[in-house]
Protein backbone atom coordinates (compact mmCIF):
# COMPACT_ATOMS: atom_id res chain seq x y z
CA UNK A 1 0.00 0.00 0.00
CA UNK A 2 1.69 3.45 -1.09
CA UNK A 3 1.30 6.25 1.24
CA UNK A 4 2.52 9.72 1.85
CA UNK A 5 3.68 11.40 5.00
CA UNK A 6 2.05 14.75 5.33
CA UNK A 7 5.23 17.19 6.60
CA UNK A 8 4.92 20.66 8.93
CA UNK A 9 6.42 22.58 6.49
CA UNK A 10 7.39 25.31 9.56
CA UNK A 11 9.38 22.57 11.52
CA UNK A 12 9.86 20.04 8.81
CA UNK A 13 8.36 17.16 11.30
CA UNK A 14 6.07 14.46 10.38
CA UNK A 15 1.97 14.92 10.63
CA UNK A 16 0.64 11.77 9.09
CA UNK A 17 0.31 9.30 6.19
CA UNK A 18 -1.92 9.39 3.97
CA UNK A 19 -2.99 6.69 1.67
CA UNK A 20 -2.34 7.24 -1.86
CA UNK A 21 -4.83 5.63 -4.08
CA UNK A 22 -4.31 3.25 -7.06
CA UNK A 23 -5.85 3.13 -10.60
CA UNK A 24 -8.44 0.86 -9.57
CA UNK A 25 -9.41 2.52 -6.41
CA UNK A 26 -9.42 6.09 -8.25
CA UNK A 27 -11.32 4.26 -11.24
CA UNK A 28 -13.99 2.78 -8.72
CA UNK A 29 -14.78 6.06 -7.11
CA UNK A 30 -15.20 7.50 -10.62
CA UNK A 31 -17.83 4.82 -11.42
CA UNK A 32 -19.65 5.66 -8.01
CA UNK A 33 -19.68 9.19 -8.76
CA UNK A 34 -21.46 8.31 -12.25
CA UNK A 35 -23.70 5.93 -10.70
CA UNK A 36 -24.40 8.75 -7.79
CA UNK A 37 -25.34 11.32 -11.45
CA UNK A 38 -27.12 8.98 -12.99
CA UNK A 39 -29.05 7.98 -9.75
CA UNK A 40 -30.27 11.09 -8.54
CA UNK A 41 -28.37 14.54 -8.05
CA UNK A 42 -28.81 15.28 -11.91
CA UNK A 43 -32.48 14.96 -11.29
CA UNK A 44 -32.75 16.51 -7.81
CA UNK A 45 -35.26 19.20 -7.62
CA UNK A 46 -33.11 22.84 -7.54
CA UNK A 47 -34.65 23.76 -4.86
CA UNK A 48 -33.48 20.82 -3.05
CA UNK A 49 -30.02 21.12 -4.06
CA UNK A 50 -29.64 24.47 -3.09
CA UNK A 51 -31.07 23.35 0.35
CA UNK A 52 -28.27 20.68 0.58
CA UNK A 53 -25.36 23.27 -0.47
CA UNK A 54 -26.69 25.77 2.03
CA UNK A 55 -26.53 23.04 5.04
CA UNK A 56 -23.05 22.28 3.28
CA UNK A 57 -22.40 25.52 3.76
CA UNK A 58 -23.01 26.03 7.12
CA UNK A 59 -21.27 22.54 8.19
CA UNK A 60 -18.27 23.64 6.96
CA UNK A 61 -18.95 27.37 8.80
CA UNK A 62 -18.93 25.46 12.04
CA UNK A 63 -15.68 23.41 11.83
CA UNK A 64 -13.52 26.98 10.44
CA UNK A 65 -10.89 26.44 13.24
CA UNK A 66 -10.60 22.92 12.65
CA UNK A 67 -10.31 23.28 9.12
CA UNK A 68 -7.75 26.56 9.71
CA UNK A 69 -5.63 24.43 11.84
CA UNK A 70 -5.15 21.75 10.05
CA UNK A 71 -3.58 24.18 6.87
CA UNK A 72 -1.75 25.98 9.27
CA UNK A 73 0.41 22.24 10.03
CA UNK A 74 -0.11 20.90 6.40
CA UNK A 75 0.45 23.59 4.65
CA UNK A 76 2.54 26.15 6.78
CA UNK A 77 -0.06 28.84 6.02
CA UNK A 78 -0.54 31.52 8.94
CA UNK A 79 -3.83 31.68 10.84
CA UNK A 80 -5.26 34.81 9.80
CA UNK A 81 -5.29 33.23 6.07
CA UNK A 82 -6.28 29.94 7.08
CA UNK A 83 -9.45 31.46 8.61
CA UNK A 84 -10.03 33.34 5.18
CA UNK A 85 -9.34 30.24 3.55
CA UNK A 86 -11.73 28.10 5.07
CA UNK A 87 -14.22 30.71 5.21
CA UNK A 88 -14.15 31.30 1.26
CA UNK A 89 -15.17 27.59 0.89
CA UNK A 90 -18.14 28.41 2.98
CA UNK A 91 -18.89 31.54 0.74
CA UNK A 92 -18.77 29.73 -2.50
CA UNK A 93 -20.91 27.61 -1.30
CA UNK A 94 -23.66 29.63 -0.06
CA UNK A 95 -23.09 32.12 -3.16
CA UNK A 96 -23.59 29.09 -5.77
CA UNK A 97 -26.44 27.53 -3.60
CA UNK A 98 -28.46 30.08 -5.28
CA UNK A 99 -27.38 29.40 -8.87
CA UNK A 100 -29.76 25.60 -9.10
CA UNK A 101 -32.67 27.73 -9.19
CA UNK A 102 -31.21 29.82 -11.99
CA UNK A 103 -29.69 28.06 -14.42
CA UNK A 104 -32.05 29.76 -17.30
CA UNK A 105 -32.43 28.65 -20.89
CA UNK A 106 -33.52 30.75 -23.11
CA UNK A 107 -36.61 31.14 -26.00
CA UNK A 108 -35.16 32.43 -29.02
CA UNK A 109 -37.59 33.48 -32.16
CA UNK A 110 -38.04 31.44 -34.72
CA UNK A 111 -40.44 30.71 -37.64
CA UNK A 112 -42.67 28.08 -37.42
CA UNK A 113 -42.41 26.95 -34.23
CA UNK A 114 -41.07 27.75 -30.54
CA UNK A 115 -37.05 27.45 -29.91
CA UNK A 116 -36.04 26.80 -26.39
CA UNK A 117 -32.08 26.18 -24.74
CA UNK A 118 -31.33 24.56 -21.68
CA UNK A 119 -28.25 24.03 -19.66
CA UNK A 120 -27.44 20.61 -18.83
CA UNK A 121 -24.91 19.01 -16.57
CA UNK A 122 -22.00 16.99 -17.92
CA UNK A 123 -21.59 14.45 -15.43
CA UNK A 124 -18.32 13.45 -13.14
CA UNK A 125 -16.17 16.28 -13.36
CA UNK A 126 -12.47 15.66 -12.14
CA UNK A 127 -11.00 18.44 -10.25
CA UNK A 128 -7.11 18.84 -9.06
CA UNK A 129 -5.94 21.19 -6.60
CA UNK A 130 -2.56 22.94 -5.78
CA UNK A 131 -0.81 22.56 -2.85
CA UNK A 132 -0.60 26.66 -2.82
CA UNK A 133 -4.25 27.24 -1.53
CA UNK A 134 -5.26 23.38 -1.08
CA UNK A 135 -9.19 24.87 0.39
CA UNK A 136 -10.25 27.67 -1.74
CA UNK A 137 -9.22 26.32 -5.18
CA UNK A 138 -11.16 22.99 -4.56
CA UNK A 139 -14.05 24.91 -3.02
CA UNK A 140 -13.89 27.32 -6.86
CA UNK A 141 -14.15 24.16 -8.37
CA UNK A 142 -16.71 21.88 -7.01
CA UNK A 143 -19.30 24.55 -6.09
CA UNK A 144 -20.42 25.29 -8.75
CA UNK A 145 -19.82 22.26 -10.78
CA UNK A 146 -22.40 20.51 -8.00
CA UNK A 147 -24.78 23.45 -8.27
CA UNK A 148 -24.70 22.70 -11.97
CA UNK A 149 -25.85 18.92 -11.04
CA UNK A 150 -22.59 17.38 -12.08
CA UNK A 151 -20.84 15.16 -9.27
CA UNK A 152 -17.02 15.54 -8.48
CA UNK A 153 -13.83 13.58 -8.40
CA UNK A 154 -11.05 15.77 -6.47
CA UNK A 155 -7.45 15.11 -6.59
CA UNK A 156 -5.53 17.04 -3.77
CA UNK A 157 -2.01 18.03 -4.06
CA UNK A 158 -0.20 15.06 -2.31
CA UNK A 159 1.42 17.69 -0.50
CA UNK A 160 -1.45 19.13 1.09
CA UNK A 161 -4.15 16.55 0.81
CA UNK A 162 -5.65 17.09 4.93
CA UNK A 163 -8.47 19.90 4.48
CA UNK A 164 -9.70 18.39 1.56
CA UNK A 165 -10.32 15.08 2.93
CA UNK A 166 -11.74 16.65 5.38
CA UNK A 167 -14.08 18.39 3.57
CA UNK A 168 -15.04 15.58 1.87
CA UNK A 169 -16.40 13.93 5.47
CA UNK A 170 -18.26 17.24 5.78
CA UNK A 171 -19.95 17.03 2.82
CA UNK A 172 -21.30 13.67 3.96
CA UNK A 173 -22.36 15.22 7.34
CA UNK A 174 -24.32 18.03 5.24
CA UNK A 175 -26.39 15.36 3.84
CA UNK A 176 -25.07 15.41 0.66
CA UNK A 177 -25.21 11.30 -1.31
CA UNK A 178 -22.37 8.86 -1.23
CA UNK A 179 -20.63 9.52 -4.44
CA UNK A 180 -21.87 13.02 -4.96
CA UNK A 181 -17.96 14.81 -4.10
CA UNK A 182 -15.23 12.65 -3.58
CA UNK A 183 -11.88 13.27 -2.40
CA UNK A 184 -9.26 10.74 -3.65
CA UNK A 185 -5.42 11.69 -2.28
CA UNK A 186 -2.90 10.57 -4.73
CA UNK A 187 -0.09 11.07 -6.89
CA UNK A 188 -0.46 13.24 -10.01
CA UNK A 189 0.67 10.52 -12.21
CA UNK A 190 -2.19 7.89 -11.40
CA UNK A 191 -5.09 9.61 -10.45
CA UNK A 192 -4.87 12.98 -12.12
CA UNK A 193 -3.90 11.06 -15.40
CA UNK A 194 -7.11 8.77 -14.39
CA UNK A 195 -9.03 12.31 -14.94
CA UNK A 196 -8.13 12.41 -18.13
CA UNK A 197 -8.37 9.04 -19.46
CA UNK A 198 -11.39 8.05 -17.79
CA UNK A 199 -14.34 8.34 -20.22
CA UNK A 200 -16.35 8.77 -17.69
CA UNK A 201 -14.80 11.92 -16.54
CA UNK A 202 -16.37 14.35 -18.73
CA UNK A 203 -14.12 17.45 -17.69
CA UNK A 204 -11.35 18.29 -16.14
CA UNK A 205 -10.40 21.09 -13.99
CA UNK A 206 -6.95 22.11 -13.35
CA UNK A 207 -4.55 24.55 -11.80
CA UNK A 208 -0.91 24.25 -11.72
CA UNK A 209 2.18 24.96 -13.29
CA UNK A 210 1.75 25.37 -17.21
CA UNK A 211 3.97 22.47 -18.42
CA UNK A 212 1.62 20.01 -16.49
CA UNK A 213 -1.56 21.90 -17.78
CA UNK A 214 -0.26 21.82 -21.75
CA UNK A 215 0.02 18.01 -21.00
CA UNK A 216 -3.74 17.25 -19.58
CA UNK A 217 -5.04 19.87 -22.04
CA UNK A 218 -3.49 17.84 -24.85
CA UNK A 219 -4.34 14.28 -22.69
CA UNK A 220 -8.42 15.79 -22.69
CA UNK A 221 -8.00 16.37 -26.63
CA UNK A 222 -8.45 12.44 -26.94
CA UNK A 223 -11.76 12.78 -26.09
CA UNK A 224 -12.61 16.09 -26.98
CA UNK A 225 -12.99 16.18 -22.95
CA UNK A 226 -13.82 19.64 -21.79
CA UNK A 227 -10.98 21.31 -19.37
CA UNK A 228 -10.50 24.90 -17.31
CA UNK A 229 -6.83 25.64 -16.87
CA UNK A 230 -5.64 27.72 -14.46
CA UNK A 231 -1.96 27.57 -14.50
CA UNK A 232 1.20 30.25 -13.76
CA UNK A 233 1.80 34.10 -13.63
CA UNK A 234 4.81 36.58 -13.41
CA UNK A 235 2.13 39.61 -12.89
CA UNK A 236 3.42 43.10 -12.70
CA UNK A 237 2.90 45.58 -10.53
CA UNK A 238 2.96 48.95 -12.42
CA UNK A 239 3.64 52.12 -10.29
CA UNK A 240 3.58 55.61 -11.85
CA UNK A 241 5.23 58.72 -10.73
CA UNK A 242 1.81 60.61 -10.19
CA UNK A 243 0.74 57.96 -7.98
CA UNK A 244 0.78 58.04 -4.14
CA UNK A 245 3.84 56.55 -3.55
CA UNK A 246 3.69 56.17 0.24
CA UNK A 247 0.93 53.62 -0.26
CA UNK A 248 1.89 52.06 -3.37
CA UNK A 249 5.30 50.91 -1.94
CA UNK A 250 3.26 50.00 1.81
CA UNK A 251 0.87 47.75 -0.17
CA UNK A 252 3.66 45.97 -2.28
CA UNK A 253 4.91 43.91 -0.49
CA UNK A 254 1.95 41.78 0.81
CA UNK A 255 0.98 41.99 -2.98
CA UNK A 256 3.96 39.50 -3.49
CA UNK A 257 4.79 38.13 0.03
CA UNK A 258 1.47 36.52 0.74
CA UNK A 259 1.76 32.98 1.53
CA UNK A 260 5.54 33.47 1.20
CA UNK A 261 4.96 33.92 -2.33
CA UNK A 262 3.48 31.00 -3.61
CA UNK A 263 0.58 32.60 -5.84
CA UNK A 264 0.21 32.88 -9.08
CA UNK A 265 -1.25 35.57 -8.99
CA UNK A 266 1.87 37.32 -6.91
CA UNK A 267 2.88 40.61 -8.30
CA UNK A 268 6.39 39.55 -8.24
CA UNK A 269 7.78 42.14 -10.59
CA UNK A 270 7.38 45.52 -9.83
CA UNK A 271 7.68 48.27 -12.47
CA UNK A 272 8.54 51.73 -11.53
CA UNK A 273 8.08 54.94 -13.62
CA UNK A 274 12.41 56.20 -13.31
CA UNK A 275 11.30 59.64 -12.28
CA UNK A 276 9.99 58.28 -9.03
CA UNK A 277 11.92 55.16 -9.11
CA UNK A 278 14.48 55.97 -6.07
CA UNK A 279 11.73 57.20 -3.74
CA UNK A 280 9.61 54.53 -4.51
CA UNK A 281 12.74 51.78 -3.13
CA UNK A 282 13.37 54.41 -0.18
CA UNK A 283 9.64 53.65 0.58
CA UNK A 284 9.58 50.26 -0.16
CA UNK A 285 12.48 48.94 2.18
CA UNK A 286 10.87 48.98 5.46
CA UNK A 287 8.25 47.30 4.73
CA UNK A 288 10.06 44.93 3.51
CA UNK A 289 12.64 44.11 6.25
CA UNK A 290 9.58 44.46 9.01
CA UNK A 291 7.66 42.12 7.43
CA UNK A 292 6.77 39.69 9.89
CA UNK A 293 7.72 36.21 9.29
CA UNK A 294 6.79 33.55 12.11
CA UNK A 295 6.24 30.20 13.02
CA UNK A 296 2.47 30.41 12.01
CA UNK A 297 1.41 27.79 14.70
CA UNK A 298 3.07 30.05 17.40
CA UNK A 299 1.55 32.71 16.44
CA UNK A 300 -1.11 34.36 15.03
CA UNK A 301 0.76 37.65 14.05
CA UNK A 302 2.47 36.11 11.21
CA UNK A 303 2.10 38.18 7.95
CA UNK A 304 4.37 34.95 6.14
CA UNK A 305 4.88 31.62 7.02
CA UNK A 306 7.33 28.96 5.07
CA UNK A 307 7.53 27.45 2.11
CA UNK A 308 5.58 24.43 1.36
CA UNK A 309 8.63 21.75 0.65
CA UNK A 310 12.39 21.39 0.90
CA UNK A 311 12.22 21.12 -2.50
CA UNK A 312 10.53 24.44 -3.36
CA UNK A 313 12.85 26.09 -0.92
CA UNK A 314 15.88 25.10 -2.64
CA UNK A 315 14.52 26.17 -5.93
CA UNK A 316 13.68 29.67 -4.92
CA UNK A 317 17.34 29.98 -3.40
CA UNK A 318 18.55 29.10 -6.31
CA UNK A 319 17.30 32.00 -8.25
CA UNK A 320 18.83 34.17 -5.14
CA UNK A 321 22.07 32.71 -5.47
CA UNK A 322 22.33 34.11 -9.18
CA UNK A 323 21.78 37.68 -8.64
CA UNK A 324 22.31 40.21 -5.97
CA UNK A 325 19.80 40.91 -2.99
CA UNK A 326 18.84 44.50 -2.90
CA UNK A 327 17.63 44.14 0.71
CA UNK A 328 15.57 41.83 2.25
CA UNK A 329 13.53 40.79 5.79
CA UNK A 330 14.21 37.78 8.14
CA UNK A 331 13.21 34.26 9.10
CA UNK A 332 12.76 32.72 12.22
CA UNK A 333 15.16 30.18 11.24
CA UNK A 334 15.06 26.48 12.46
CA UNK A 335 14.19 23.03 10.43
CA UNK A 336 11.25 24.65 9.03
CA UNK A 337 11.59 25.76 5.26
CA UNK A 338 12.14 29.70 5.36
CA UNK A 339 13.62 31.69 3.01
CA UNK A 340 13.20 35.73 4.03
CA UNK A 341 11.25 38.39 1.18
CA UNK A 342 13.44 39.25 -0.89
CA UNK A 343 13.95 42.23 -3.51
CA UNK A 344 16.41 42.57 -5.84
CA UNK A 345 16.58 44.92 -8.85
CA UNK A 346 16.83 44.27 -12.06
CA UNK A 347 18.19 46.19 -15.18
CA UNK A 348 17.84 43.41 -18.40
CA UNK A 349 14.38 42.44 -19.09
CA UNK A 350 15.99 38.89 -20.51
CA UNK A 351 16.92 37.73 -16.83
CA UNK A 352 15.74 34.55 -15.30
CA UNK A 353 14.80 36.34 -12.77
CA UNK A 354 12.46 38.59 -14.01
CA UNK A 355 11.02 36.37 -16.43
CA UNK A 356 10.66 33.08 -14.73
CA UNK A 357 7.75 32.12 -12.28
CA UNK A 358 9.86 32.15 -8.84
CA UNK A 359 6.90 30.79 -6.49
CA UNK A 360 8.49 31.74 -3.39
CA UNK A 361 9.09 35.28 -1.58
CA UNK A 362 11.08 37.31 -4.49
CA UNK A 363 10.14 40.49 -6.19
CA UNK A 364 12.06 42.13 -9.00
CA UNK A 365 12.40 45.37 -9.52
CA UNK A 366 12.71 47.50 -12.78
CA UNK A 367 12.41 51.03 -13.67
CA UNK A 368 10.15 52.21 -16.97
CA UNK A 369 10.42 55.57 -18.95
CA UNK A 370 6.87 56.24 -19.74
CA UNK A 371 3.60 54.66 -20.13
CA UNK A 372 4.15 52.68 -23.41
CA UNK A 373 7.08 51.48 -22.09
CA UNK A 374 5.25 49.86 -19.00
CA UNK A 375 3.12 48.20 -20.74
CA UNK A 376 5.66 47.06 -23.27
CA UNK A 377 7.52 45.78 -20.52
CA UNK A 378 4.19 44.79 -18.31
CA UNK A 379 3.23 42.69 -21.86
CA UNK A 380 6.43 41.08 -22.21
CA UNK A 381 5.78 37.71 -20.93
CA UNK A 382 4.09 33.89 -21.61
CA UNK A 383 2.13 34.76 -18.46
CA UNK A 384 -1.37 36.90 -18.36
CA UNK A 385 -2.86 36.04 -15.20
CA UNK A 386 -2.89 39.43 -13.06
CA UNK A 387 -1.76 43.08 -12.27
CA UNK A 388 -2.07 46.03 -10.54
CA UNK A 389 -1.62 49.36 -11.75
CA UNK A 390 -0.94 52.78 -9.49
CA UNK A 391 -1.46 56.07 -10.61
CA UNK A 392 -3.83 59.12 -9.81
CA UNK A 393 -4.51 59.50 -13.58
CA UNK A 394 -8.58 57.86 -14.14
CA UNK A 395 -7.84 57.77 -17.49
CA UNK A 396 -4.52 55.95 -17.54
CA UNK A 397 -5.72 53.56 -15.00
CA UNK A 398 -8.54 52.51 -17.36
CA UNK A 399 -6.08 52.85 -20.53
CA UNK A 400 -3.37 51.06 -18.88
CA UNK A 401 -5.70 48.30 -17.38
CA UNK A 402 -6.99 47.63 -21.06
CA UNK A 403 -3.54 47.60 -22.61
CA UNK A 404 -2.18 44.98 -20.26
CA UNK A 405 -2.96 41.10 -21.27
CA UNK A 406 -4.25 39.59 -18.22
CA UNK A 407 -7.37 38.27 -17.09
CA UNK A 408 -7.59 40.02 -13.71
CA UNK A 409 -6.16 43.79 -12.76
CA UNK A 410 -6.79 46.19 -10.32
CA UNK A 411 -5.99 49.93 -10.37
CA UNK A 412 -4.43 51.15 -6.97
CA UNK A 413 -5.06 48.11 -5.00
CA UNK A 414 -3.71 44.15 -5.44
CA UNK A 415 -7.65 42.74 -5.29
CA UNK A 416 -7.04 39.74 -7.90
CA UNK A 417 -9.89 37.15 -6.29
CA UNK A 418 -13.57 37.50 -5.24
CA UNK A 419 -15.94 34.31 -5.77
CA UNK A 420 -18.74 36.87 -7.08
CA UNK A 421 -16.64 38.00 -9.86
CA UNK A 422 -14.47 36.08 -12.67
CA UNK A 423 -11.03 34.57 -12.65
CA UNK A 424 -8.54 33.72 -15.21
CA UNK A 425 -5.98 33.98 -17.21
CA UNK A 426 -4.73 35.37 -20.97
CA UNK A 427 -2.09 33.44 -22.83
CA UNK A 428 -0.52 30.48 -21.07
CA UNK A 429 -1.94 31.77 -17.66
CA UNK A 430 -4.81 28.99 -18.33
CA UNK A 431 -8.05 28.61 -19.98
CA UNK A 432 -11.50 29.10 -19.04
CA UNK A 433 -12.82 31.24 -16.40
CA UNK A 434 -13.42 30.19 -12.64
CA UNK A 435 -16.21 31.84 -10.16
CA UNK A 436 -18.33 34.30 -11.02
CA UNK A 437 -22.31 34.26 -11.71
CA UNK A 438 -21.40 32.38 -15.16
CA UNK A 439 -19.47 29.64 -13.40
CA UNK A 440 -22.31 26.58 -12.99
CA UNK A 441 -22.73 27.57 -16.66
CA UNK A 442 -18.93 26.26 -17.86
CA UNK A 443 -19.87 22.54 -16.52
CA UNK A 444 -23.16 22.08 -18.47
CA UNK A 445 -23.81 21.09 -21.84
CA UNK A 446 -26.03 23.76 -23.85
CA UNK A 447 -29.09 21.86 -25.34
CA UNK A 448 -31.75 23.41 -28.24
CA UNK A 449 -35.26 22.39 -29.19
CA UNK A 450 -37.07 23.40 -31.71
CA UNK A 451 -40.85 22.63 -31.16
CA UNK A 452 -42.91 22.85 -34.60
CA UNK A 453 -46.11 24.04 -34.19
């Protein structure tokens, strides 16, 4: 029997094994989750489903801490974001309990007769989550899938696999079927390739790095299996010289530092207009070397906590090691995996650096001589995920924020995220959008009928 031992990534001990499931157990709880489609949640009244998501809802609500604590050891994430995290599965829940009851068709003119759509569900949709934000990534995918009447397959990050199985129990609690969401653990490999073999599996959702998502996009292709991608970012963080300065440069830094800087949707590469360029990094330093990284189960203060892996650590260190730190903020040391926020400055816009997806707690720095040439530089890139943009200028906020490929920008603030609002990505950020009102709407089938009269 394979298994997996869960690690603290802030002390590097042991938490648990976990089982990691085979092709024929992952292939068996596909086949329940088809039989539990087939057998009733398709045909569920709306009404009734969006009673049974609401209860979900509010099961989860009650076990917050429990749910908080246990990312806090799995995934070294501090408590303040833990709460949030747990909390957002709640909210999409209760937000897309209320889409059952209005998943509307439409009747479109037509001579002769009466033409009428409908939205349909698809049927087991396979969803695999990051080890980044293991509980509000699975919660963006199955909500609204099972709102939509499709029943889910989940594959969490061996790395981070001990909120969703959790959640998984609490769905049962809720009252929702056997079958109906399903949390298999397990490697990548075996059951995420499962996903997209599996006939059965009639979509696919997945977010990750983009070589593994250009490999289970071209996997679904087979059989023309539908698939939402929502895969890297190197988003910049554009700061003019008419913007205010003082909170441009305080806000930075949690803009890339957040869960020590594994986000894709980090602004990890700031660009400065040169005018305003020296202030701005006069600004800028104190807030970085105060931010406040701590053991996040010690306590609940910490603005950054570790890295998820020894692995991951390494690999950020080793873009350190081949450039200069400008200045940077401390760890608490220890076994844990640290590595402090870092800032280092860049001049070449060809450095790995500043072109690369770093994942970990590194911002690069680069100065711009006037608007086309921030969003020349902004542009240059495989990614198109997010951005920010900071000036006092209306006008080039808007111009700047419609220049700028990416799916998601804000315009003096770092707001990338809400579940009311969509998410995604331009170029090889991903594919598809996630959350939103038009979610429920990207797992269902669109059906016409044409009645003659």
């Amino acid at each position: 029997m394979s298994t997996y031992t869960v690690i603290n990534p802030a002390t590097a001990a042991p938490v648990v094994d976990v089982h990691l499931a085979t092709v024929d157990e992952t292939d068996a709880a596909i086949e329940r989750a088809h039989e539990a489609f087939l057998g009733g949640w398709r045909h569920l009244a709306p009404g009734e489903r969006a009673r049974l998501l609401r209860r979900f809802a509010a099961v989860v609500d009650a076990h917050v801490e429990e749910l908080a604590g246990l990312e806090v050891s799995n995934a070294g994430h501090t408590w303040g974001n833990a709460r949030w995290e747990a909390g957002n599965v709640r909210d999409c829940l209760d937000y897309y309990a209320g889409a059952p009851e209005r998943m509307f068709g439409r009747q479109i003119p037509v001579a002769g007769g009466t033409d009428v759509t409908f939205h349909e569900p698809l049927g087991v949709v396979g969803i695999i989550v990051p080890w980044n934000f293991p509980m509000p990534i699975a919660a963006w995918g199955f909500a609204p899938a099972l709102a939509a009447g499709n029943t889910v397959v989940l594959k969490p990050a061996e790395l981070t696999p001990l909120t969703a199985v959790r959640i998984g129990e609490l769905a049962l609690e809720a009252g929702l079927p056997e079958g109906v969401l399903t949390v298999i653990p397990g490697k990548g490999s075996v059951v995420g390739e499962r996903f997209v073999t599996h006939e059965l599996v009639r979509k696919v959702c997945f977010t990750g790095s983009t070589a593994v998502g250009k490999r289970i996009m071209a996997g679904c292709a087979e059989q023309v299996k539908r698939v939402t991608l929502e895969l890297g970012g190197k988003s910049s963080n554009i700061v003019f010289a008419d913007a205010d300065l003082a909170a441009a440069a305080a806000s930075a830094p949690y803009a890339v530092f957040d869960n020590a800087g594994q986000d894709c949707c980090a602004r990890s590469r700031i660009l400065v207009e040169r005018s305003a360029y020296d202030e701005f990094m006069t600004l800028l330093e104190p807030g970085v070397t105060g931010f406040r990284v701590l053991d996040p189960t010690d306590d609940e203060t910490s603005e950054m906590g570790p890295l998820i892996s020894a692995a991951q650590r390494d690999t950020v260190r080793g873009y350190l090691d081949e450039v200069e730190v400008t200045f940077a903020g401390s760890t608490p040391g220890g076994d844990g995996f640290w590595v402090p926020p870092s800032v280092v400055t860049v001049d070449d816009p060809g450095a790995r650096i500043w072109r690369e997806e770093v994942f970990g707690p590194v911002v690069a720095v680069m100065a711009f001589d006037d608007e086309a040439h921030a969003v020349e530089l902004a542009n240059d890139t495989e990614y198109g995920l997010s951005g920010s943009i900071y000036t006092n200028d209306l006008g080039r906020g808007l111009r700047v924020a419609r220049a700028v490929e990416a799916g998601n920008l804000s315009v003096n603030s770092h707001s990338s995220v809400r579940y009311w609002t969509p998410f995604g990505g331009y170029k090889q950020s991903g594919l598809g959008r996630e959350l939103g009102p038009d979610a429920p709407m990207a797992f269902t089938e669109e059906k016409n009928v044409f009645i003659s009269h």
